[in-house]
N, C-alpha and C. Protein backbone atom coordinates (compact mmCIF):
# COMPACT_ATOMS: atom_id res chain seq x y z
N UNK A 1 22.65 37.58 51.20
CA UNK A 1 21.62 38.02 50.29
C UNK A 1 21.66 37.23 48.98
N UNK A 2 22.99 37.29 48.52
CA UNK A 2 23.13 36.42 46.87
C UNK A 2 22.59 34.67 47.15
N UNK A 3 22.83 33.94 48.39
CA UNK A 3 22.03 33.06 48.80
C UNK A 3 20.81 33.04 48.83
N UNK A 4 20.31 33.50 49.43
CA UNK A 4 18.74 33.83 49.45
C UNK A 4 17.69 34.28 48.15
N UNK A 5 18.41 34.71 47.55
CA UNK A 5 18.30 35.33 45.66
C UNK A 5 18.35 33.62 45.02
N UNK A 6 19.46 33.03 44.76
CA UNK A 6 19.77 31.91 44.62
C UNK A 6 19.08 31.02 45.17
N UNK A 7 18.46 30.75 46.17
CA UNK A 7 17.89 29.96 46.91
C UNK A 7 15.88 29.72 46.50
N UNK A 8 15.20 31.52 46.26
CA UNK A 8 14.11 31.66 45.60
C UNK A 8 14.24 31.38 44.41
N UNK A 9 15.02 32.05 43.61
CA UNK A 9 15.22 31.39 42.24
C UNK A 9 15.19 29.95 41.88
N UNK A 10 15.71 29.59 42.55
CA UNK A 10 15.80 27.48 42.40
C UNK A 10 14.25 27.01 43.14
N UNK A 11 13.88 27.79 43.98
CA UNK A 11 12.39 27.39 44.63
C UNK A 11 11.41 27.71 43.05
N UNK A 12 11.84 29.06 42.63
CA UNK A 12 10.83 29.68 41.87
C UNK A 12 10.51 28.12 40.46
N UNK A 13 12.04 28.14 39.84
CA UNK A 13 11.96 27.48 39.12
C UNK A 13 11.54 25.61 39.03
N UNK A 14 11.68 25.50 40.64
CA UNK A 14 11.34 23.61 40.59
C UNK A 14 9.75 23.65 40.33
N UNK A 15 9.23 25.28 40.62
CA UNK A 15 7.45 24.94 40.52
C UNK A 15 7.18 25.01 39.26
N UNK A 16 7.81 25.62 38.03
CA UNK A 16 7.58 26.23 36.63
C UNK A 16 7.77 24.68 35.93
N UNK A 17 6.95 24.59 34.94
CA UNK A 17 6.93 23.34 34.25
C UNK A 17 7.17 24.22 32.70
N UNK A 18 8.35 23.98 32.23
CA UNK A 18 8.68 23.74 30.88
C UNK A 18 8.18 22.87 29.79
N UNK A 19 7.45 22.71 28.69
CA UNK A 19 7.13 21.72 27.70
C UNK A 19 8.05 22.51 26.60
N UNK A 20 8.63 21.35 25.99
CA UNK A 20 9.81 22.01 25.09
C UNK A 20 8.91 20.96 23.93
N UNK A 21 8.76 21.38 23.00
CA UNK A 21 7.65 20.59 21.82
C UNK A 21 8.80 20.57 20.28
N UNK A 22 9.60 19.40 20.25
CA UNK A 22 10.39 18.91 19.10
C UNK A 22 9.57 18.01 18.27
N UNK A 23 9.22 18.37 17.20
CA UNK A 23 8.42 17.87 16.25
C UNK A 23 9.64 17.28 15.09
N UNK A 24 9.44 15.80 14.88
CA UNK A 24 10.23 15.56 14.11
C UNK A 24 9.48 15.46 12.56
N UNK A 25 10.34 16.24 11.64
CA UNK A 25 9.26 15.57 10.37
C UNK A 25 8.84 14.69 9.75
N UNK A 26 7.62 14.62 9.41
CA UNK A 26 7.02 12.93 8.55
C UNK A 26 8.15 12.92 7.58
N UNK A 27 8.42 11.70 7.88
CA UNK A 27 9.44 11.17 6.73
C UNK A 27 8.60 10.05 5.59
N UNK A 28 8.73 11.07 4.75
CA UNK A 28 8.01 10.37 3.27
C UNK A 28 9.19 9.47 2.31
N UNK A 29 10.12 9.17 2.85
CA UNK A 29 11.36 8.43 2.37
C UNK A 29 9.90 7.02 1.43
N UNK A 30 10.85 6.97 0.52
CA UNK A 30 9.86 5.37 -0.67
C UNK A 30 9.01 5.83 -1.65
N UNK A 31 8.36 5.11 -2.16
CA UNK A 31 8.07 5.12 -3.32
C UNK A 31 6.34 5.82 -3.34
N UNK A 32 6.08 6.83 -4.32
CA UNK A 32 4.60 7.21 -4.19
C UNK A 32 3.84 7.46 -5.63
N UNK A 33 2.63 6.81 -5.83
CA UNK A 33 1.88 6.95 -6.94
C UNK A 33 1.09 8.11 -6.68
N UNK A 34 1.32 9.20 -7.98
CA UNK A 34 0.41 10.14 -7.67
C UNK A 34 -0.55 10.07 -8.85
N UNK A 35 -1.86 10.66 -7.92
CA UNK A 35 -3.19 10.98 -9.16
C UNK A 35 -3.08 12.55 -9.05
N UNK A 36 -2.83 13.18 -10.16
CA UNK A 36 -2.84 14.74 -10.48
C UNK A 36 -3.70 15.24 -11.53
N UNK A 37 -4.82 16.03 -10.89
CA UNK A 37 -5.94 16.45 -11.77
C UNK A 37 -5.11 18.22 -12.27
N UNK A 38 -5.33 18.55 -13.57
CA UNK A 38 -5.14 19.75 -13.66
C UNK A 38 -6.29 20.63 -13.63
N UNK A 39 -6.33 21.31 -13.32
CA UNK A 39 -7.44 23.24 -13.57
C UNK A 39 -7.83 22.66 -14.98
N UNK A 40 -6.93 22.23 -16.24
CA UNK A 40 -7.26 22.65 -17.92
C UNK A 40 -8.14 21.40 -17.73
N UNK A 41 -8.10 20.02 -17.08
CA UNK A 41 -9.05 18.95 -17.49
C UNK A 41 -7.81 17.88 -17.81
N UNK A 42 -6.46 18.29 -17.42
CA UNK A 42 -5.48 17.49 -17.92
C UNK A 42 -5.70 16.50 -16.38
N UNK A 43 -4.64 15.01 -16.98
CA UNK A 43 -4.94 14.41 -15.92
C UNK A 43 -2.88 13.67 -16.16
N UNK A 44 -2.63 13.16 -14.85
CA UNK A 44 -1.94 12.50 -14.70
C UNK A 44 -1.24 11.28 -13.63
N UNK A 45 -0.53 10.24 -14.52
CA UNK A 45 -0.48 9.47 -12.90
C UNK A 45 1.14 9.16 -12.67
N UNK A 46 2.16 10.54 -12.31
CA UNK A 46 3.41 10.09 -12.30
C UNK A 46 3.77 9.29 -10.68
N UNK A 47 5.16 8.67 -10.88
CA UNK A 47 5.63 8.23 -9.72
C UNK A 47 6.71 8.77 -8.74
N UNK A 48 6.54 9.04 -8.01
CA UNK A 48 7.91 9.76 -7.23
C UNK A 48 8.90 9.07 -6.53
N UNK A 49 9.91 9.00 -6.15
CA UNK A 49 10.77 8.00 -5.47
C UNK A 49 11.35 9.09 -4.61
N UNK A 50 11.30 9.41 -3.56
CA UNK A 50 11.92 10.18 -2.35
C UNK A 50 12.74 9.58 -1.24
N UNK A 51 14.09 10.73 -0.68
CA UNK A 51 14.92 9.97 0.27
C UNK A 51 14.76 11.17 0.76
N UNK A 52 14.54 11.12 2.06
CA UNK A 52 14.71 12.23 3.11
C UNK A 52 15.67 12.24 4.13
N UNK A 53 16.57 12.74 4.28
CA UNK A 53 17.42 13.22 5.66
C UNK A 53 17.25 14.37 6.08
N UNK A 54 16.36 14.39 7.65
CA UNK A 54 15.69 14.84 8.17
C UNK A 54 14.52 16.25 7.57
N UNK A 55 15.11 17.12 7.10
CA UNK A 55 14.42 17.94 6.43
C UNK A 55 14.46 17.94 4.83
N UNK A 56 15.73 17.95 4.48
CA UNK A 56 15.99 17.87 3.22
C UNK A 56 15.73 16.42 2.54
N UNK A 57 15.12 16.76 1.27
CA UNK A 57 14.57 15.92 0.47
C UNK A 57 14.77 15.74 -1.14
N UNK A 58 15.28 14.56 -1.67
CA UNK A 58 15.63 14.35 -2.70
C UNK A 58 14.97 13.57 -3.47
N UNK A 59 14.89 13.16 -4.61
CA UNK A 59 14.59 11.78 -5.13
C UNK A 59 14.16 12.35 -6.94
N UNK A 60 13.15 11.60 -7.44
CA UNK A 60 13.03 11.63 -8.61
C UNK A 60 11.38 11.68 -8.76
N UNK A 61 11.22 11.97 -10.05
CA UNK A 61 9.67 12.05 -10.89
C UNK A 61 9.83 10.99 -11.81
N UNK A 62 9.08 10.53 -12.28
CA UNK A 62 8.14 9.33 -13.84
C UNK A 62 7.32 9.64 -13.51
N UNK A 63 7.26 10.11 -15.22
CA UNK A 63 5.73 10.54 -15.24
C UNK A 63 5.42 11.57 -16.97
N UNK A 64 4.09 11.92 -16.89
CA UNK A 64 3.91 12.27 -18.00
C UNK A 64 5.11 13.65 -18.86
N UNK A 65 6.09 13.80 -18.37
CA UNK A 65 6.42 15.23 -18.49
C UNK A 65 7.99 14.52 -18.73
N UNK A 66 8.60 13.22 -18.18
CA UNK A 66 9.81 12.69 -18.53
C UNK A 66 10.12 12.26 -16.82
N UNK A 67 11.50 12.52 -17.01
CA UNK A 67 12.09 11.83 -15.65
C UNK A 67 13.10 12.69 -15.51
N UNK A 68 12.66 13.16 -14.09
CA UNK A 68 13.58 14.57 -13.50
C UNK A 68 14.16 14.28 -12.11
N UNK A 69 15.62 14.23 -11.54
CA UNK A 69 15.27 14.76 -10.56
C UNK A 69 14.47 16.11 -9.84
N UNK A 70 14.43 15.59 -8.16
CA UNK A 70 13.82 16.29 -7.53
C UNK A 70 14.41 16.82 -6.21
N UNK A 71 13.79 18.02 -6.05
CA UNK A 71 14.51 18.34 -4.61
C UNK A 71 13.45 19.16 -3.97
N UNK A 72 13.68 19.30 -2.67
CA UNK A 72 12.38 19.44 -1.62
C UNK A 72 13.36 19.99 0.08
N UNK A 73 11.59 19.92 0.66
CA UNK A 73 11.87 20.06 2.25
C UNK A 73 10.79 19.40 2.67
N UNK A 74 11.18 18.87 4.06
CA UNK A 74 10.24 18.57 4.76
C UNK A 74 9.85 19.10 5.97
N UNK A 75 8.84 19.81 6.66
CA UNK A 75 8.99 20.50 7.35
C UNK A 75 7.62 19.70 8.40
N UNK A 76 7.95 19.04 9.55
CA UNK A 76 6.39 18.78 10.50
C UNK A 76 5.48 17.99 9.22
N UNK A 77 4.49 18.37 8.95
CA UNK A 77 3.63 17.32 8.31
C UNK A 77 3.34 18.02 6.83
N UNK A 78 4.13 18.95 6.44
CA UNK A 78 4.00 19.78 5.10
C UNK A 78 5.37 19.47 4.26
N UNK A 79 5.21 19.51 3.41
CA UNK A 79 6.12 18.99 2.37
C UNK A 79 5.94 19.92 0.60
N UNK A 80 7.29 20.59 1.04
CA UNK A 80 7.45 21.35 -0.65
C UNK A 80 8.43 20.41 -1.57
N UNK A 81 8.06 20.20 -2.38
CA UNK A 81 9.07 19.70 -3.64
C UNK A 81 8.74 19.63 -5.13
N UNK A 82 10.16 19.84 -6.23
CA UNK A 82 9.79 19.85 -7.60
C UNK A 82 10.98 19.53 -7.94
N UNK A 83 10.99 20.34 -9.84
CA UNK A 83 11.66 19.80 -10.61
C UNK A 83 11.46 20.95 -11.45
N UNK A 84 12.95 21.16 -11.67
CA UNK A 84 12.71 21.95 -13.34
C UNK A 84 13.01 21.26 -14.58
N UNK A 85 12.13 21.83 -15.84
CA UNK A 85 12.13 20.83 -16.49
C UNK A 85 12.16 22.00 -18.11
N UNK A 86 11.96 21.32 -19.52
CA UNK A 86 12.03 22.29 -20.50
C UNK A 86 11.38 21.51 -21.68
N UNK A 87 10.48 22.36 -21.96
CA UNK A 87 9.18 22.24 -22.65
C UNK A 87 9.00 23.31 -24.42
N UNK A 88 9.40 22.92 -25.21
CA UNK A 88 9.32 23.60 -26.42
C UNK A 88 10.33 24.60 -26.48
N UNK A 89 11.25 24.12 -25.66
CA UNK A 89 12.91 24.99 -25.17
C UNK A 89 12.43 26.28 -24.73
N UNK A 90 11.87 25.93 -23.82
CA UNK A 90 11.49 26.71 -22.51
C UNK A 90 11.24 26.25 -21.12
N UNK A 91 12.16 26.88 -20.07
CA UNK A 91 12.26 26.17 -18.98
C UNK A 91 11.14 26.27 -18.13
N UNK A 92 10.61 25.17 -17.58
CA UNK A 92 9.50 25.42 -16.46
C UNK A 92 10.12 25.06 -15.06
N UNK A 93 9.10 25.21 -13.96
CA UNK A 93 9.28 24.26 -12.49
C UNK A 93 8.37 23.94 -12.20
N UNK A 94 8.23 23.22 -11.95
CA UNK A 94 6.72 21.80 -11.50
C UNK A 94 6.93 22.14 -9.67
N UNK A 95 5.95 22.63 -9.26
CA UNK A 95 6.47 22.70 -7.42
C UNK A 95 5.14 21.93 -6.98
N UNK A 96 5.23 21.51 -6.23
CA UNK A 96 3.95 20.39 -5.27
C UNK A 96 4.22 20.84 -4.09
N UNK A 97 3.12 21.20 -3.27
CA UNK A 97 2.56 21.13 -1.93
C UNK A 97 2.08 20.38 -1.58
N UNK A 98 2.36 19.96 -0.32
CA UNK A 98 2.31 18.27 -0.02
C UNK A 98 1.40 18.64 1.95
N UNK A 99 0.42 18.16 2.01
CA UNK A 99 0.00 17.96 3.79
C UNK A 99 0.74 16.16 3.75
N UNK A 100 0.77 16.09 4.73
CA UNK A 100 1.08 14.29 5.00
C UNK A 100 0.18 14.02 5.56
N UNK A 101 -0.27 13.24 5.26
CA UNK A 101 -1.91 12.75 5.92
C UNK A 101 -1.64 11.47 6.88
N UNK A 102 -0.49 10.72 6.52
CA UNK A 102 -0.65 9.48 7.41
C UNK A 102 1.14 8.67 6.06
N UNK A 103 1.57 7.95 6.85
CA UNK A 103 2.81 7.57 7.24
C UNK A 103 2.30 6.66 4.82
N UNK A 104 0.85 6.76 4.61
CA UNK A 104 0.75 6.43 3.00
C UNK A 104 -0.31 6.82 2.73
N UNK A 105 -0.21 8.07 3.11
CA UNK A 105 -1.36 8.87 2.41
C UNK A 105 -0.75 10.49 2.29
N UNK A 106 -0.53 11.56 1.68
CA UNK A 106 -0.25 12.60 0.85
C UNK A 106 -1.12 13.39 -0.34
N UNK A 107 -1.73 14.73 0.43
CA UNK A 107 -2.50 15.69 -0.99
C UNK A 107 -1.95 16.47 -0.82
N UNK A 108 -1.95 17.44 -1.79
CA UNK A 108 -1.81 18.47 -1.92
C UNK A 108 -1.90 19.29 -3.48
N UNK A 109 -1.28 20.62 -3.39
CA UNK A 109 -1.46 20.91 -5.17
C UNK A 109 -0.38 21.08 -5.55
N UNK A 110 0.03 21.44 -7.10
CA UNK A 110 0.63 21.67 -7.40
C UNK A 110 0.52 22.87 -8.81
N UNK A 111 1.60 23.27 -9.11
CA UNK A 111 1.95 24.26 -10.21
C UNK A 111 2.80 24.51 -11.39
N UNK A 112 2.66 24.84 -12.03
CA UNK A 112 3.83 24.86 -12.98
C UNK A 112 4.43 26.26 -13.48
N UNK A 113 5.21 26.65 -13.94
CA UNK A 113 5.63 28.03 -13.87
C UNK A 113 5.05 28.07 -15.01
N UNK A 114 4.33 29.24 -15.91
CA UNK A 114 3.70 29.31 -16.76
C UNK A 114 2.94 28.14 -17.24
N UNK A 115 2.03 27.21 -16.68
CA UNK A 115 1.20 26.45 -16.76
C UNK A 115 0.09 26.30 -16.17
N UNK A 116 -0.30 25.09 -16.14
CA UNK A 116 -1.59 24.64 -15.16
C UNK A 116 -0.89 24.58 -13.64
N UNK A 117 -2.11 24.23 -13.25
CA UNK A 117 -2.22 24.10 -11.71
C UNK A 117 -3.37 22.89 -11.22
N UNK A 118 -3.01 22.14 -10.42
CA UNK A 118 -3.62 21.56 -10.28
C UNK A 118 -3.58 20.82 -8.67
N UNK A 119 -4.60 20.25 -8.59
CA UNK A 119 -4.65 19.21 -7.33
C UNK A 119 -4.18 17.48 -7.13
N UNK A 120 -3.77 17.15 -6.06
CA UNK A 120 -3.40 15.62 -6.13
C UNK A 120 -3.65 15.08 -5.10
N UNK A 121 -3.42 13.60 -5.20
CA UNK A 121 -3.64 12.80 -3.84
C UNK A 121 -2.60 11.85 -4.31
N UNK A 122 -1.45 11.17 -3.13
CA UNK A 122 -0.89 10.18 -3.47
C UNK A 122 -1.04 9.12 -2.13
N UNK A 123 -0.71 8.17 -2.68
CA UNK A 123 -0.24 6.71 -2.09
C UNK A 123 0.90 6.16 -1.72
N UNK A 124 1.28 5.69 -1.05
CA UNK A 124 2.61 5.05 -0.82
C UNK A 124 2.38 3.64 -1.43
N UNK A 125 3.19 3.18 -2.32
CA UNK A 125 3.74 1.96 -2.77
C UNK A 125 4.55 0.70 -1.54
């Protein structure tokens, strides 16, 4: 009987097709010019420098606000990352939402903790 159990089971399973779906994430590793419109009418064009190992994400900001590191995730084709920073000795965080559009192309918005908010598009350098 435990044969025969064993025997349908291995029949059952050679007909079943498995798709196992491993998505690796866009790796935005290099250099990116961003255009950042704010909500107030503010405008800016900082630069980012990012290193990614595999999900986790590091790198830096230049740009209108100074030069911060940064830290992030990368997740499939979405991308969170910022910086805290301190403004009239008060601390903020700058966070960006990122779609990946293509291996040099990147929009998304961003926020500031008690600030503006705004939209962007970047470039790869």
């Amino acid at each position: 009987m435990k044969v025969r159990l064993a025997a349908a089971f291995l029949a059952l399973m050679s007909t079943m097709v498995f798709v196992v779906r491993a998505t690796a994430p866009a790796d935005i590793s290099g250099t990116w010019q961003f255009s950042v419109d704010l909500e107030n009418g503010g405008h800016g064009d900082p630069t980012f420098l990012f290193k990614q190992d595999k999900e986790t994400l590091t790198g830096t900001y230049d740009g209108p606000l100074g030069q911060y590191n940064v830290t992030g995730t990368v997740k499939d084709n979405k991308a969170v990352f910022g910086f805290e920073f301190t403004n009239d000795d008060q601390k903020h965080k700058a966070t960006y939402t990122a779609t990946v559009e293509s291996a040099t192309r990147m929009t998304g918005s961003m926020e500031i903790t008690d600030g503006p908010k705004g939209k962007w598009t970047a470039t790869k350098k």
